[in-house]
PDB file of N, CA and C in Angstrom:
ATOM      1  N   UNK A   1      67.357  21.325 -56.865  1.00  0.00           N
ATOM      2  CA  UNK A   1      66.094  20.910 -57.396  1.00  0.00           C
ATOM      3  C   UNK A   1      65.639  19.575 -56.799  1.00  0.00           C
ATOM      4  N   UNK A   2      66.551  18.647 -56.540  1.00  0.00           N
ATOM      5  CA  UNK A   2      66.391  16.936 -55.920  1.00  0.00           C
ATOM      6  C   UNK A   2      65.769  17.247 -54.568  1.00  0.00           C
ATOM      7  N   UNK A   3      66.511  18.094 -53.927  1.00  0.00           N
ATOM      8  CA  UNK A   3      66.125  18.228 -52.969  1.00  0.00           C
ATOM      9  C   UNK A   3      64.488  19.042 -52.230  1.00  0.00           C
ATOM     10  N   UNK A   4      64.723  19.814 -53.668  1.00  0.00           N
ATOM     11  CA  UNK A   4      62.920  20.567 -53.134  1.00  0.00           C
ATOM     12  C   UNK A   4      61.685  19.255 -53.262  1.00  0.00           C
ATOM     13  N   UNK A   5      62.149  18.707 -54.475  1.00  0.00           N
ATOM     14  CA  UNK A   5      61.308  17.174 -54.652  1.00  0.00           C
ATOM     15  C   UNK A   5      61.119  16.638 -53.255  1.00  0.00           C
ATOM     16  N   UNK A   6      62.096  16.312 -52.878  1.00  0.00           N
ATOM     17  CA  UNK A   6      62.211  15.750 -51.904  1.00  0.00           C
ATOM     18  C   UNK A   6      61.453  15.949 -50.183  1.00  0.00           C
ATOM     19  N   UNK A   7      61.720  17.345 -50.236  1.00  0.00           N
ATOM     20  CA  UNK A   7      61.520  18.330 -49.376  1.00  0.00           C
ATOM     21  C   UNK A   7      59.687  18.603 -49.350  1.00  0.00           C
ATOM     22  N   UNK A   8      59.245  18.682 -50.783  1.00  0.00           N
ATOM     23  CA  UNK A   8      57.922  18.794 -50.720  1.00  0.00           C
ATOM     24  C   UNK A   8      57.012  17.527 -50.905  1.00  0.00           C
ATOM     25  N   UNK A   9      57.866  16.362 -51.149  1.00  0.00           N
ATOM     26  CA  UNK A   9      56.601  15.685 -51.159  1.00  0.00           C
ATOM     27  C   UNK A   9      56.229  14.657 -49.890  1.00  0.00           C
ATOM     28  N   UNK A  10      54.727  14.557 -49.838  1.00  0.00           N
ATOM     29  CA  UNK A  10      53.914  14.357 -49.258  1.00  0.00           C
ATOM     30  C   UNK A  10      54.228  12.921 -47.962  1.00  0.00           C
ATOM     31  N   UNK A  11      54.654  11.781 -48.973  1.00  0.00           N
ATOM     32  CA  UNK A  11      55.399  10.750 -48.000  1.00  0.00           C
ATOM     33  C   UNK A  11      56.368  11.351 -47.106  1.00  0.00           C
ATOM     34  N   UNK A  12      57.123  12.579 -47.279  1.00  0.00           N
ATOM     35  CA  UNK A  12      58.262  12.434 -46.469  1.00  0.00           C
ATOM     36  C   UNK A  12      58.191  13.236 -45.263  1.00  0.00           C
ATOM     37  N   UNK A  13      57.110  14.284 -45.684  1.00  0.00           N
ATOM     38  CA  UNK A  13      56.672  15.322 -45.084  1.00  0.00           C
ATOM     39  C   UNK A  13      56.008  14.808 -43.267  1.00  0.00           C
ATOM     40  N   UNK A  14      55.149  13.671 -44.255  1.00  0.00           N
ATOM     41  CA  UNK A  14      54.531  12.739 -43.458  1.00  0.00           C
ATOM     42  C   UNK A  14      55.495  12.053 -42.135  1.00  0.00           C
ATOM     43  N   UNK A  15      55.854  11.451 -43.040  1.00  0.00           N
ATOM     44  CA  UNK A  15      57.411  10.364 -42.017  1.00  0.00           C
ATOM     45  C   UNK A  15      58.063  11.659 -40.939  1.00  0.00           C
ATOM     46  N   UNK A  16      58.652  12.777 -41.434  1.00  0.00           N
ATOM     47  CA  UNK A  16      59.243  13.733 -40.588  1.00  0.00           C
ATOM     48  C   UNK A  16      57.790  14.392 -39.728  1.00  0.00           C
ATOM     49  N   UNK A  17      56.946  14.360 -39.827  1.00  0.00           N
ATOM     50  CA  UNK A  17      56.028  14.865 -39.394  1.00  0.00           C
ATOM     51  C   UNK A  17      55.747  13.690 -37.794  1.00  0.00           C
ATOM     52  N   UNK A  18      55.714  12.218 -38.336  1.00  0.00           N
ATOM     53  CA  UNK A  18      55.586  11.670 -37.138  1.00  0.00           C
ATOM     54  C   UNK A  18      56.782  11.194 -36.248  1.00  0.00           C
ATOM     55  N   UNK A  19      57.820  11.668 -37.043  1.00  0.00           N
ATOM     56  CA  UNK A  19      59.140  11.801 -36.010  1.00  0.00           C
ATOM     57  C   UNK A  19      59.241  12.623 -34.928  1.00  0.00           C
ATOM     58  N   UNK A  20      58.688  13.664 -35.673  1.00  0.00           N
ATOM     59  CA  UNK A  20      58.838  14.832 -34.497  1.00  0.00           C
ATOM     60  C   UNK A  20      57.739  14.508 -33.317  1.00  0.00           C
ATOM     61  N   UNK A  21      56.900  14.005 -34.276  1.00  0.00           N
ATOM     62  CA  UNK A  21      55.479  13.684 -33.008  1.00  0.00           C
ATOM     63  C   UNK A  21      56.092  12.876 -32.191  1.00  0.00           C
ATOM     64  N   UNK A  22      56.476  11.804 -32.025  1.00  0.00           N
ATOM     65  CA  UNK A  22      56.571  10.574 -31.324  1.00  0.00           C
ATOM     66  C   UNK A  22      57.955  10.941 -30.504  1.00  0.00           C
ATOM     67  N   UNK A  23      58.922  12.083 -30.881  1.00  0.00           N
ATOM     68  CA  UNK A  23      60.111  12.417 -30.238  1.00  0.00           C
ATOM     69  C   UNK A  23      59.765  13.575 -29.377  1.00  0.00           C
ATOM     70  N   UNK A  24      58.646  14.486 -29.623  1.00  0.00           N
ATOM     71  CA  UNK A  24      58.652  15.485 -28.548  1.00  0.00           C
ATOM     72  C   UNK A  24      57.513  15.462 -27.964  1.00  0.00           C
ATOM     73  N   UNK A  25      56.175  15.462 -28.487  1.00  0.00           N
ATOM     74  CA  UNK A  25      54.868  15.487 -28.138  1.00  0.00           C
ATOM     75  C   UNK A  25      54.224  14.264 -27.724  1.00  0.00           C
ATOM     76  N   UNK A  26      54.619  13.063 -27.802  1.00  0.00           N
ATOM     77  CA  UNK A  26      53.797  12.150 -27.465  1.00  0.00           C
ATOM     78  C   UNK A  26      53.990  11.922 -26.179  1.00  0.00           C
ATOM     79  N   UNK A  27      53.303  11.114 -25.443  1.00  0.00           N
ATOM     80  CA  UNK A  27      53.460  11.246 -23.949  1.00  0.00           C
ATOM     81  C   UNK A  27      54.929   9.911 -23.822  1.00  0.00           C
ATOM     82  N   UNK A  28      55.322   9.117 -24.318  1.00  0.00           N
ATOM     83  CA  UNK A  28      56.294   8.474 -24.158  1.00  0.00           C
ATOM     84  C   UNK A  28      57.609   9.151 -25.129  1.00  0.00           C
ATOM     85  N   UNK A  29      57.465  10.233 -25.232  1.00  0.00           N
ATOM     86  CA  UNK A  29      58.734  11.189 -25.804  1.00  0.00           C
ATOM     87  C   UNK A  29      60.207  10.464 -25.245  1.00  0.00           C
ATOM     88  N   UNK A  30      61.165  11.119 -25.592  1.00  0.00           N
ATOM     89  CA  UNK A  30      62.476  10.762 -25.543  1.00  0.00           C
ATOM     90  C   UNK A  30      62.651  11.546 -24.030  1.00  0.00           C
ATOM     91  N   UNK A  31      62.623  12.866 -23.828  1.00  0.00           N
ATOM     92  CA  UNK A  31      62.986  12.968 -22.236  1.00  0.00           C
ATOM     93  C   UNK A  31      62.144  12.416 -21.009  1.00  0.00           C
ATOM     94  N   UNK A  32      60.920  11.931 -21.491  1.00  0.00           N
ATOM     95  CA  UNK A  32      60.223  10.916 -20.511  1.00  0.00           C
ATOM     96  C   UNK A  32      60.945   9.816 -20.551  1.00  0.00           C
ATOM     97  N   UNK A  33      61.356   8.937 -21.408  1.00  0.00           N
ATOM     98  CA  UNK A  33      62.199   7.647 -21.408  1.00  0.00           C
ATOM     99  C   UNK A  33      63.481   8.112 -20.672  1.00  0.00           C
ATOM    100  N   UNK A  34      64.124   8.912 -20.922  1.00  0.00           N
ATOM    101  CA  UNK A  34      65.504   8.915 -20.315  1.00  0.00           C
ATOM    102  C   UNK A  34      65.039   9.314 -19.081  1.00  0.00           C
ATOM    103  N   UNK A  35      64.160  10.256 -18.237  1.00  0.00           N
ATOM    104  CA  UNK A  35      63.801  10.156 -17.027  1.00  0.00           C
ATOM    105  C   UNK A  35      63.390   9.161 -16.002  1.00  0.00           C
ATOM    106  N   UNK A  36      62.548   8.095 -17.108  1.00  0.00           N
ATOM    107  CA  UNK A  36      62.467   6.864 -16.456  1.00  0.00           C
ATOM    108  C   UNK A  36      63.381   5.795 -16.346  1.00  0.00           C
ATOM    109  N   UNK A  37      64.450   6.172 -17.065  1.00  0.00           N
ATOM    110  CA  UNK A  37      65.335   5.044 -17.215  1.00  0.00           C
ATOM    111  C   UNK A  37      66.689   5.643 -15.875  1.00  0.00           C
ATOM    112  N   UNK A  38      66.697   6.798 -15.529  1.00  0.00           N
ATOM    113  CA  UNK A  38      67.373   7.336 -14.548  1.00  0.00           C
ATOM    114  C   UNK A  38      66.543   7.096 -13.540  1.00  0.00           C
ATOM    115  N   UNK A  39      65.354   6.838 -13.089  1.00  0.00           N
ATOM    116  CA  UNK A  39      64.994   6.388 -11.565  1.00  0.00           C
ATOM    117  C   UNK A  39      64.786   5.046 -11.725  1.00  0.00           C
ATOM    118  N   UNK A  40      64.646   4.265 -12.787  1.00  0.00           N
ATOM    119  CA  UNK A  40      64.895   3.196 -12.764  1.00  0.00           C
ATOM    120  C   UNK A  40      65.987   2.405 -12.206  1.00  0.00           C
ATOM    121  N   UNK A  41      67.476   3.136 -12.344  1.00  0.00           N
ATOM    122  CA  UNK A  41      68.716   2.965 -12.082  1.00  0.00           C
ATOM    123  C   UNK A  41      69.115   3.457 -10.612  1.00  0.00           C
ATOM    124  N   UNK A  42      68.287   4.422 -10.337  1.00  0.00           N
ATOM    125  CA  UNK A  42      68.474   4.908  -9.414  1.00  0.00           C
ATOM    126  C   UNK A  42      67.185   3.855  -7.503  1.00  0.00           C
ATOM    127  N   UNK A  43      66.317   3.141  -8.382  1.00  0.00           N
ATOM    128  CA  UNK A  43      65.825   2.101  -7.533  1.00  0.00           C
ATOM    129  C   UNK A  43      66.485   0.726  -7.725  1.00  0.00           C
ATOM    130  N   UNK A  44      67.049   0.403  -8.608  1.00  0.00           N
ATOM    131  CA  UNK A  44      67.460  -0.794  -8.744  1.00  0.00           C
ATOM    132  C   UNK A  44      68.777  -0.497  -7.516  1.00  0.00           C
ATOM    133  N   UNK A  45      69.480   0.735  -7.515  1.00  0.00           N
ATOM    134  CA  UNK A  45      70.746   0.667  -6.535  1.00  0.00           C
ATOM    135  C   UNK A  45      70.124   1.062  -5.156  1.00  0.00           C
ATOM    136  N   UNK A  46      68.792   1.275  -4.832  1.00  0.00           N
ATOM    137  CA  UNK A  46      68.610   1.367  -3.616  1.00  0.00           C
ATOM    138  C   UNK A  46      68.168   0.317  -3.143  1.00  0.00           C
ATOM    139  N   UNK A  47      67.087  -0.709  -4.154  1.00  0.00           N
ATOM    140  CA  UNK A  47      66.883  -2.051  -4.139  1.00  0.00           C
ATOM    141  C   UNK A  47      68.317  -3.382  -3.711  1.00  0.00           C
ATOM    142  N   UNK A  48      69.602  -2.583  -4.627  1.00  0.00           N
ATOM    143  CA  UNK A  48      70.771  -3.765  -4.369  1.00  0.00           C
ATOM    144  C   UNK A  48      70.933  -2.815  -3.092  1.00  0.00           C
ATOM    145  N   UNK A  49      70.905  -2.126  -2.443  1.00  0.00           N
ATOM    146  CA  UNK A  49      71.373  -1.401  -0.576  1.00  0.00           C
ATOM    147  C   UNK A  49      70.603  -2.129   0.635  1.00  0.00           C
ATOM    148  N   UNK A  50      69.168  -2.206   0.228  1.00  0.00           N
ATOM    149  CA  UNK A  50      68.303  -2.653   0.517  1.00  0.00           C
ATOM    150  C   UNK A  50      68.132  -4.109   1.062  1.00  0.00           C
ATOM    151  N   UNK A  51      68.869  -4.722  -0.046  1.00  0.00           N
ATOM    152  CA  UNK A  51      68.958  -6.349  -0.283  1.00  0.00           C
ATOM    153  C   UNK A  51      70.038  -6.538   1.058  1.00  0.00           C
ATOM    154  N   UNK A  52      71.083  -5.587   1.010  1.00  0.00           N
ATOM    155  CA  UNK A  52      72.615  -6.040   1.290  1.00  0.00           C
ATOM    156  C   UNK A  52      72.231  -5.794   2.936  1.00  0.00           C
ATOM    157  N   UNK A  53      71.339  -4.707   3.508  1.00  0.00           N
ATOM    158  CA  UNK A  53      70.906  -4.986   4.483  1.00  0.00           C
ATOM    159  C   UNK A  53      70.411  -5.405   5.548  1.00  0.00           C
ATOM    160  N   UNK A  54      69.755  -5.737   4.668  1.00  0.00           N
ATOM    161  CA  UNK A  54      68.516  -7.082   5.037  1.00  0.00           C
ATOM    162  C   UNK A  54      69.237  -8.457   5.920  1.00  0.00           C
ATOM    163  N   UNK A  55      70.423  -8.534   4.504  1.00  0.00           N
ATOM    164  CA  UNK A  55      71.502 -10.040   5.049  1.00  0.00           C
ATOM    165  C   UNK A  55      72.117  -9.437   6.055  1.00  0.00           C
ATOM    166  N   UNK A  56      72.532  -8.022   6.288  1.00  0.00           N
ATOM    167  CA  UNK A  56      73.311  -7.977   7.234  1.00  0.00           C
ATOM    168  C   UNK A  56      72.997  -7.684   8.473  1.00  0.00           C
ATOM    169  N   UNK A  57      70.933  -7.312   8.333  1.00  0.00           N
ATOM    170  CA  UNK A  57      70.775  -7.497   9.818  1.00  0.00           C
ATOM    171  C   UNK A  57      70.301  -8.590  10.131  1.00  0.00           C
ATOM    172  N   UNK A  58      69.594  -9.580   9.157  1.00  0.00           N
ATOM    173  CA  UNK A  58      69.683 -10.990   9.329  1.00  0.00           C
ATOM    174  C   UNK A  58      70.913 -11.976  10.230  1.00  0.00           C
ATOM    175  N   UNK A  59      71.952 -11.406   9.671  1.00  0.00           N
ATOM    176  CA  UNK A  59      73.090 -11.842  10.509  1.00  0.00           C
ATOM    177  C   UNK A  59      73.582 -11.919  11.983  1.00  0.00           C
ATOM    178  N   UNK A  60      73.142 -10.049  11.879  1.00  0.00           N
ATOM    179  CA  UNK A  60      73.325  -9.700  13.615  1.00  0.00           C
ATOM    180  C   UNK A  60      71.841 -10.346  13.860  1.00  0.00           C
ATOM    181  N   UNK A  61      70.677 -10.711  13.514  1.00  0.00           N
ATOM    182  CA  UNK A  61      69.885 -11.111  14.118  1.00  0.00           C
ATOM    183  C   UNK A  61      70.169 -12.460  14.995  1.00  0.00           C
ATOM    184  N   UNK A  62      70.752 -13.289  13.976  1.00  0.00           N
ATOM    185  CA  UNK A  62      71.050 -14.451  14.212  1.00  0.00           C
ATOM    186  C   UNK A  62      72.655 -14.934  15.548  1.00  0.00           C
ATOM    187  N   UNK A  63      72.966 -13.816  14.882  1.00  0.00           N
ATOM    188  CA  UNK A  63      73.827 -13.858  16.129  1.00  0.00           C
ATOM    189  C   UNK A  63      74.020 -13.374  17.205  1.00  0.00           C
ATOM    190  N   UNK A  64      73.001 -12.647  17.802  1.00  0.00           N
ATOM    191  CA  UNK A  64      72.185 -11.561  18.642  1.00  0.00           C
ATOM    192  C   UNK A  64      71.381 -13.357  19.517  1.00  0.00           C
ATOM    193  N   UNK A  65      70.882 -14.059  18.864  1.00  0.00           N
ATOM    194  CA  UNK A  65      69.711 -15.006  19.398  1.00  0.00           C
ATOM    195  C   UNK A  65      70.596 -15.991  19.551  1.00  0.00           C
ATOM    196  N   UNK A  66      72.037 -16.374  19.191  1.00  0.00           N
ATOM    197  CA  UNK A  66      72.649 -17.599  19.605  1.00  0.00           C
ATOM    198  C   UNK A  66      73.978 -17.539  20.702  1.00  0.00           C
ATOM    199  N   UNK A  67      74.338 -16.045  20.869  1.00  0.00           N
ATOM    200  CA  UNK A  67      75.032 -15.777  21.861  1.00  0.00           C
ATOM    201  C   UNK A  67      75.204 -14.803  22.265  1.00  0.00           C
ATOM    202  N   UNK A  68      75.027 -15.079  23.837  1.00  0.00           N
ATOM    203  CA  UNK A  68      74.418 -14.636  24.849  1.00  0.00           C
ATOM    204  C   UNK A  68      75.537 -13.291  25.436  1.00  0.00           C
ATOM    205  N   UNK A  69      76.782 -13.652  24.802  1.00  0.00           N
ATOM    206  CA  UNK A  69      77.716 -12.512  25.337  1.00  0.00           C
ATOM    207  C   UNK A  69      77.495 -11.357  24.388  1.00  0.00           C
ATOM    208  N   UNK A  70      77.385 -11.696  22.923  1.00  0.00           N
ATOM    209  CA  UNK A  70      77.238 -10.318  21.272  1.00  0.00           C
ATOM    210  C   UNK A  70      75.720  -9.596  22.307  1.00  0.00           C
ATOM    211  N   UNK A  71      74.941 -10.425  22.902  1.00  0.00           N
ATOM    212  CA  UNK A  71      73.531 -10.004  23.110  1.00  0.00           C
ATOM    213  C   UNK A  71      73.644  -9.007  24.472  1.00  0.00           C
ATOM    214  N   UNK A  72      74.311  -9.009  24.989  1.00  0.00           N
ATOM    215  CA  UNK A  72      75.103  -8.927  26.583  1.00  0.00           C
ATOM    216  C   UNK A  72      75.815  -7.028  25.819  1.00  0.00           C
ATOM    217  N   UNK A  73      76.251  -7.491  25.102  1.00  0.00           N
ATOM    218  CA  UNK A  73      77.127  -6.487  24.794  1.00  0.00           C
ATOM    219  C   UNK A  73      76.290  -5.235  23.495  1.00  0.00           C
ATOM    220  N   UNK A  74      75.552  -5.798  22.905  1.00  0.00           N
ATOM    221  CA  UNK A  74      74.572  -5.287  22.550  1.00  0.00           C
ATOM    222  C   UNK A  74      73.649  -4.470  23.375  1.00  0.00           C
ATOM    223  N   UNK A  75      72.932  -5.343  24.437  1.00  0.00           N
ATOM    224  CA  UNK A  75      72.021  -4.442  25.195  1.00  0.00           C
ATOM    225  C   UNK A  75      72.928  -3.669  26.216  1.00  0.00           C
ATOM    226  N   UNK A  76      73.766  -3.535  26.525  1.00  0.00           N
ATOM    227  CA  UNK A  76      74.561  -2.711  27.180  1.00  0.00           C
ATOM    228  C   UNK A  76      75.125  -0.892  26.042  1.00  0.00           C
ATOM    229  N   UNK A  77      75.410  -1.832  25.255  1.00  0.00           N
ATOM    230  CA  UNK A  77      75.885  -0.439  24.083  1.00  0.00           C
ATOM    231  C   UNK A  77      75.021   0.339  23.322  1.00  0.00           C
ATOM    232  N   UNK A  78      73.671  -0.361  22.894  1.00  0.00           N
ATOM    233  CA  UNK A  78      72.763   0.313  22.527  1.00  0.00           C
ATOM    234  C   UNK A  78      71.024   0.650  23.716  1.00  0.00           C
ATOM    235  N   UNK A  79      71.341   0.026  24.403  1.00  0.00           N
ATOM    236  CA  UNK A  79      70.290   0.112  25.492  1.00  0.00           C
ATOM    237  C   UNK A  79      70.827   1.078  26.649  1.00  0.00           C
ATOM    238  N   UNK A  80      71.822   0.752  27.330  1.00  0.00           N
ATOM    239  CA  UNK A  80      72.720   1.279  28.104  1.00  0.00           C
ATOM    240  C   UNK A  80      72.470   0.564  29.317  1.00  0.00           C
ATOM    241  N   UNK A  81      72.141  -0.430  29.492  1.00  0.00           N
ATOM    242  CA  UNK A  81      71.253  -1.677  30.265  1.00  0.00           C
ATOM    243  C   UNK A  81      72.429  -1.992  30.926  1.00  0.00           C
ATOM    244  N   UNK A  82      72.389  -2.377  32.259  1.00  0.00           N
ATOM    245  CA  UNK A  82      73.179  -2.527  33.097  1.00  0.00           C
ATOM    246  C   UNK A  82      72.685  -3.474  34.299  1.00  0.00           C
ATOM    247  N   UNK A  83      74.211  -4.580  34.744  1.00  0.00           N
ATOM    248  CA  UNK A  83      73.459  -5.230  35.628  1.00  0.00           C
ATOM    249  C   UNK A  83      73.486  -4.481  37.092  1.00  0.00           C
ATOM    250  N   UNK A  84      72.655  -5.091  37.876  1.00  0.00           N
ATOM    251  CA  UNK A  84      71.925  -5.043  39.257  1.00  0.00           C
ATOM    252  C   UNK A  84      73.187  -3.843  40.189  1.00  0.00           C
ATOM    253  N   UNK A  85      74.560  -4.651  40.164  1.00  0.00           N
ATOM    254  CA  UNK A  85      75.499  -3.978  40.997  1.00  0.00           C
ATOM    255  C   UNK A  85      76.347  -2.896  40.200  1.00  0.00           C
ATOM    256  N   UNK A  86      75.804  -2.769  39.178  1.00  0.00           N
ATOM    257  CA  UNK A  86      76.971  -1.634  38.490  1.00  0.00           C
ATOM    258  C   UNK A  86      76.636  -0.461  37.795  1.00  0.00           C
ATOM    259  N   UNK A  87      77.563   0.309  37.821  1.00  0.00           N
ATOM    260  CA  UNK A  87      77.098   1.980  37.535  1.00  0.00           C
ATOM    261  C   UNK A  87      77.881   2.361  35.954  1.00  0.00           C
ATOM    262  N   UNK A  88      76.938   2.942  35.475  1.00  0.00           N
ATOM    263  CA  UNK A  88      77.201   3.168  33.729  1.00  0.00           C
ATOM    264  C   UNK A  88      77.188   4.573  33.547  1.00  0.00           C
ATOM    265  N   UNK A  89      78.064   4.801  33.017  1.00  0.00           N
ATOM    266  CA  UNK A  89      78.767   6.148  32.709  1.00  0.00           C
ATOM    267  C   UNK A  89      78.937   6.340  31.648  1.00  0.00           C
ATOM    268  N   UNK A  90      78.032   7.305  30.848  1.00  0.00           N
ATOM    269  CA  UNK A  90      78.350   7.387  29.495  1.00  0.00           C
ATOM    270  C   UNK A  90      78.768   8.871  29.094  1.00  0.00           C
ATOM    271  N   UNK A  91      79.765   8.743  28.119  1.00  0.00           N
ATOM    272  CA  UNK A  91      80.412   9.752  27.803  1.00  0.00           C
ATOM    273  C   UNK A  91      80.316  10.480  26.469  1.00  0.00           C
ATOM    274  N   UNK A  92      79.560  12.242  26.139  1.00  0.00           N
ATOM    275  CA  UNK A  92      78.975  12.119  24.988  1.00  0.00           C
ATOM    276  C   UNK A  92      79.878  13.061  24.308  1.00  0.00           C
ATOM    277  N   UNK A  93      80.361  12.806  22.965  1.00  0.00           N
ATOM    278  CA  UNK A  93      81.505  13.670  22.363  1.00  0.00           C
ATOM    279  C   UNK A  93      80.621  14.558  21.265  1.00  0.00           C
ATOM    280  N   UNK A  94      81.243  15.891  21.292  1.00  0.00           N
ATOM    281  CA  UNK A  94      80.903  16.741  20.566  1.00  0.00           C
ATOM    282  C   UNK A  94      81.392  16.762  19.182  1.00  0.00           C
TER     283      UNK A  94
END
């Protein structure tokens, strides 16, 4: 009997009425939040990849522009740049 009271009246009906609203139908529902909170997580770790890059081509930048042999050996390995008297042979593995 407590419970039909309960069950039928009008305040509560109400309250469960905008639970359900605000948990399934509203446009900021519960699986929209947890969707946003998973690419949220999922840019913040491409953002910290991003960051860690940055310093680490900052680095080779810097050490690319202050010596002349990393730079030497650089444009040879990724260029395939070669001086005047010498022959470059590159070898490609399957």
């Amino acid at each position: 009997m407590f419970l039909i009271k309960i069950i039928r009246n009008k305040y509560f009906l109400t309250i469960i009425g905008i639970i359900v609203w605000l948990l399934f139908f509203d446009k900021n529902d519960v699986v929209t939040q947890f969707d946003l909170i998973q690419k949220r997580n999922k840019l913040q770790k491409e953002k910290e990849y991003y960051i860690s890059e940055i310093e680490n081509n900052k680095t080779n930048l810097s050490e690319l522009q202050t010596n002349t042999k990393s730079l030497e050996i650089f444009a040879r390995e990724k260029y395939l740049m070669k001086k005047d008297n010498e022959d470059v042979f590159v070898f490609v593995t399957k």
